[in-house]
Protein backbone atom coordinates (compact mmCIF):
# COMPACT_ATOMS: atom_id res chain seq x y z
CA UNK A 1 86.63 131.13 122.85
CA UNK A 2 85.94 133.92 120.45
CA UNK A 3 82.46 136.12 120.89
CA UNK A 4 81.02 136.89 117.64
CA UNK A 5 82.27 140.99 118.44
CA UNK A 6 85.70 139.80 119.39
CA UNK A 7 85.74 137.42 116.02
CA UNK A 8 85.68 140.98 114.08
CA UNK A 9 87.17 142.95 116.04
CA UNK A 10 90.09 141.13 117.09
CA UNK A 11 90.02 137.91 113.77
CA UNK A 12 88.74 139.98 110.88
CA UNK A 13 90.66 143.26 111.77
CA UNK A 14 93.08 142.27 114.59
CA UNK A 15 96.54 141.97 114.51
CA UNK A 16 96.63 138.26 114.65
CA UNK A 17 94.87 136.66 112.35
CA UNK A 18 94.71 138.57 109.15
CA UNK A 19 97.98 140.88 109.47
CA UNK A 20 97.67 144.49 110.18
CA UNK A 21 94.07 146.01 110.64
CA UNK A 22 92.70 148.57 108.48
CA UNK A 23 89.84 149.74 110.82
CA UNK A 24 89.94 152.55 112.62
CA UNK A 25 86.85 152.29 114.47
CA UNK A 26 84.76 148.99 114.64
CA UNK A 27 80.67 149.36 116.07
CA UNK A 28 77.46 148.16 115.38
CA UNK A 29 78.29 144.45 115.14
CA UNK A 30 75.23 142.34 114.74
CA UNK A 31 74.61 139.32 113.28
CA UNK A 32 72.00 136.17 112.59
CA UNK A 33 72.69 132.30 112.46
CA UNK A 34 71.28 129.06 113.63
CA UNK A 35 71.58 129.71 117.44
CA UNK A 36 69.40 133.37 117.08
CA UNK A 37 66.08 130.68 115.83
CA UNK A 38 66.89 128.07 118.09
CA UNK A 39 69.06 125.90 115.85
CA UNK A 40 73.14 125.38 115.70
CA UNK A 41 75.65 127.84 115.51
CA UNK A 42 76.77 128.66 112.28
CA UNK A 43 78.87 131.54 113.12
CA UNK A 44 82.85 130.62 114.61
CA UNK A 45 86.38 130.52 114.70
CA UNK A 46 88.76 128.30 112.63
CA UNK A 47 92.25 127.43 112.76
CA UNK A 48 94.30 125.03 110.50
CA UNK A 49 96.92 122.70 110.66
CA UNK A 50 96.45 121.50 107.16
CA UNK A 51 99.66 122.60 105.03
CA UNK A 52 97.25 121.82 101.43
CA UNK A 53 94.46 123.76 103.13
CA UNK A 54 94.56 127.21 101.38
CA UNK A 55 93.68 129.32 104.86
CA UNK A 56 94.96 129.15 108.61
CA UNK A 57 92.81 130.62 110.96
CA UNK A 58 89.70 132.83 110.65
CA UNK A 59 85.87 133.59 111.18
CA UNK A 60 83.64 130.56 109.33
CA UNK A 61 79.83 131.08 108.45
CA UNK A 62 77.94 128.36 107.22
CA UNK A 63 74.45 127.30 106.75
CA UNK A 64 74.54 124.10 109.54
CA UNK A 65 76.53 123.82 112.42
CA UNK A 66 80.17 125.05 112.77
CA UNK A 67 80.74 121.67 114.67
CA UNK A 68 80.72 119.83 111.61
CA UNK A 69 83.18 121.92 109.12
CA UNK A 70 86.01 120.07 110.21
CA UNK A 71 85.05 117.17 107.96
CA UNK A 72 85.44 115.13 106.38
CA UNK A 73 81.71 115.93 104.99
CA UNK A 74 80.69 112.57 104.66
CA UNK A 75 76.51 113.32 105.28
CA UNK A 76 74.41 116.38 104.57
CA UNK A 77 74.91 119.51 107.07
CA UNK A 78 70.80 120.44 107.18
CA UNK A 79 70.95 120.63 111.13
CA UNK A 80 67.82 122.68 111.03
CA UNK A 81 65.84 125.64 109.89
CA UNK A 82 66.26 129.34 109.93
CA UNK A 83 65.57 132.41 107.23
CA UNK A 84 67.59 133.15 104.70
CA UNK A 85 69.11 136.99 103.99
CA UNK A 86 66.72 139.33 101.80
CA UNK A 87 69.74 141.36 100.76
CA UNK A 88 71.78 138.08 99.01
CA UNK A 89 68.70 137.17 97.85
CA UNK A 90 67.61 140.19 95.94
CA UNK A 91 71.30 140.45 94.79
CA UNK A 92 71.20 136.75 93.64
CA UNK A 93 67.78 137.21 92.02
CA UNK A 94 68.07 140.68 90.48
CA UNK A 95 71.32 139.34 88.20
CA UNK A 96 69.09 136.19 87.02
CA UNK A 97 72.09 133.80 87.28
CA UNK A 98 69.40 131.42 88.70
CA UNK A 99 65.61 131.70 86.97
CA UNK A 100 64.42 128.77 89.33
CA UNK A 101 65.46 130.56 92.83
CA UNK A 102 62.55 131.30 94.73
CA UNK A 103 64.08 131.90 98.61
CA UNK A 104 67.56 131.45 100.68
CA UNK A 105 67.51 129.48 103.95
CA UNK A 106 69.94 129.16 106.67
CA UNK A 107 72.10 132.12 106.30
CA UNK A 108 74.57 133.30 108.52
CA UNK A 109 74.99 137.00 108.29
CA UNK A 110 77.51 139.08 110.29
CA UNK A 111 77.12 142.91 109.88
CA UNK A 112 79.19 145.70 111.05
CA UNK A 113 79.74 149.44 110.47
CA UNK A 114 84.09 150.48 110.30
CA UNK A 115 85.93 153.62 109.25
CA UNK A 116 89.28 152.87 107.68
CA UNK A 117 92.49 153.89 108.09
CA UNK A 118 93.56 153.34 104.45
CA UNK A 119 91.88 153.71 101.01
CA UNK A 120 92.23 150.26 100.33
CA UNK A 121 91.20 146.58 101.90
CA UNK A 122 91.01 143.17 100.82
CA UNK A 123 90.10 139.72 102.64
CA UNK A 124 90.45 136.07 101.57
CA UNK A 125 87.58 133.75 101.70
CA UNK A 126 86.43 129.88 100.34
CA UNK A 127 83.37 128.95 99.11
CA UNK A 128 81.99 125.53 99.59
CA UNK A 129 78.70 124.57 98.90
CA UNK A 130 77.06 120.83 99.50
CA UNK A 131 75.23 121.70 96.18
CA UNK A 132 78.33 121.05 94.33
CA UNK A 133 78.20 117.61 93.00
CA UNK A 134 74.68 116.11 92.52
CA UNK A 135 72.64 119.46 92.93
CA UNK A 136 75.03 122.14 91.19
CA UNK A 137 73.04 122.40 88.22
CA UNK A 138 69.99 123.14 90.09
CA UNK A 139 70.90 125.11 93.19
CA UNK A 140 72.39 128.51 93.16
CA UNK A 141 73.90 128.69 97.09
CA UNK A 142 76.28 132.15 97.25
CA UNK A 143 78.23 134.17 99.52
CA UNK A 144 78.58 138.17 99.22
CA UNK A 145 80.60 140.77 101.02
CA UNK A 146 78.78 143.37 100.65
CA UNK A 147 80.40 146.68 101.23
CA UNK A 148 78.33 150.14 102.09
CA UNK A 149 79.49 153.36 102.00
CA UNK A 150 77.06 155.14 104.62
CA UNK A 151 78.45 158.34 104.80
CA UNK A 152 78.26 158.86 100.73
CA UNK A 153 74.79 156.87 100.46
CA UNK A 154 75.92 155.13 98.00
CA UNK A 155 74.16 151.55 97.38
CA UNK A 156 76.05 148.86 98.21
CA UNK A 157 79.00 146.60 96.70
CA UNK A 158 79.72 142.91 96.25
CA UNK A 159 83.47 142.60 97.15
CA UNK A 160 83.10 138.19 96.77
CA UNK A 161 83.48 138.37 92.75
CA UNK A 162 84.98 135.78 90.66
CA UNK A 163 88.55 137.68 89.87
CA UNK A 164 87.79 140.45 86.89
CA UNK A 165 84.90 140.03 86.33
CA UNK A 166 81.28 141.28 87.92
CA UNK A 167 80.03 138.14 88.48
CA UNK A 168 78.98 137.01 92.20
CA UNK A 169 80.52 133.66 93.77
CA UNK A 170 77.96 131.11 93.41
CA UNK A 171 77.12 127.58 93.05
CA UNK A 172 76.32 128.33 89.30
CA UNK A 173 78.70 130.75 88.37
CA UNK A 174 81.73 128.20 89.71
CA UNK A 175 81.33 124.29 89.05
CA UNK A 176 82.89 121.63 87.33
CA UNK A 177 81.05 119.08 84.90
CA UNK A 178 83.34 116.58 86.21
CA UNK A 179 81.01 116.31 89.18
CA UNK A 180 77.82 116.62 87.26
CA UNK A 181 77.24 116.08 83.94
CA UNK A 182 74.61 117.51 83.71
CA UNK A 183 75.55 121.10 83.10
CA UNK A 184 78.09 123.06 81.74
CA UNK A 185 81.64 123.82 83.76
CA UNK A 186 81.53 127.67 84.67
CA UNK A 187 84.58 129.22 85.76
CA UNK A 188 86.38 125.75 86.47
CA UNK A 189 89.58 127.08 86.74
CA UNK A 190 87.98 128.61 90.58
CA UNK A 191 86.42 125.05 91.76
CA UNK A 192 88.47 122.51 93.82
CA UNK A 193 86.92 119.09 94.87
């Protein structure tokens, strides 16, 4: 029932959702998912009734259709084709946690410009990946909050780290051997099954 405006101005920084908001003014809300190349809609509102699920309600981008997050994730979620995000790639690429990446597809991207009200913000997110498991070792799929100061010009900065360190949320900088052998456990103590 959400549009993809109301999901940040009224999920992301409304009352309801998240707590308090720490916007002052919200524009310039754009974004790009599955339904902008004719594919799904990757781009939507959640809610939860699941006490053991870590989040209750909030905005959800993934790289398929919103349709099927719900789960249980019992078949593979590539419901179609659309370009990946330069930016997250570059990012990914420049910090040569992967060697092998060559391009992103499928991203869902929401952009928007805010002036706070306070000097300080946070959010809470999850990262799932269907790499995790048989591809983990080989696939390096990542999320990134990128945050720009535009009135200082300053270059943007990746608020989706692994806690204290620098290091981006990604497919290879969080798995667990357990569920491939095949490589080394990074950051373990972050992965859930």
């Amino acid at each position: 029932t959400y549009t993809i405006p109301q999901l940040v101005t009224d999920v992301l920084f409304g009352s309801g959702v998240g707590g308090g908001s720490c916007a002052g003014t919200i524009s310039n809300i754009t974004w790009s998912t599955g339904t902008n190349f004719g594919g799904p809609a990757g781009i939507s509102y959640f809610t939860n009734t699941n006490p053991n699920f870590p989040l209750n309600a909030g905005v959800v981008l993934v790289s398929g259709s919103v349709v099927d997050v719900p789960g249980p994730n019992d078949t593979t979620q590539s419901n179609g084709t659309w370009p990946g995000d330069n930016q997250l790639f570059n990012y990914i690429d420049g910090l040569g946690i992967d060697p092998g990446l060559n391009s992103y597809n499928n991203a869902s991207i929401l952009e928007f410009d805010f002036v706070p009200l306070t000097n300080q913000m946070s959010f809470d997110f999850l990262f799932a990946s269907e790499e995790y498991g048989t591809y983990q070792c080989t696939f390096s799929d990542a999320f990134a909050f990128f945050l720009t100061d535009v009135t200082a010009g300053t270059p943007f900065t990746n608020l989706a780290l692994i806690p204290n360190t620098t290091t981006p949320v990604s497919v290879v900088t969080i798995r667990n051997t357990l569920y491939n052998g095949g490589c080394p456990s990074v950051n373990p103590a972050y992965f859930d099954k």
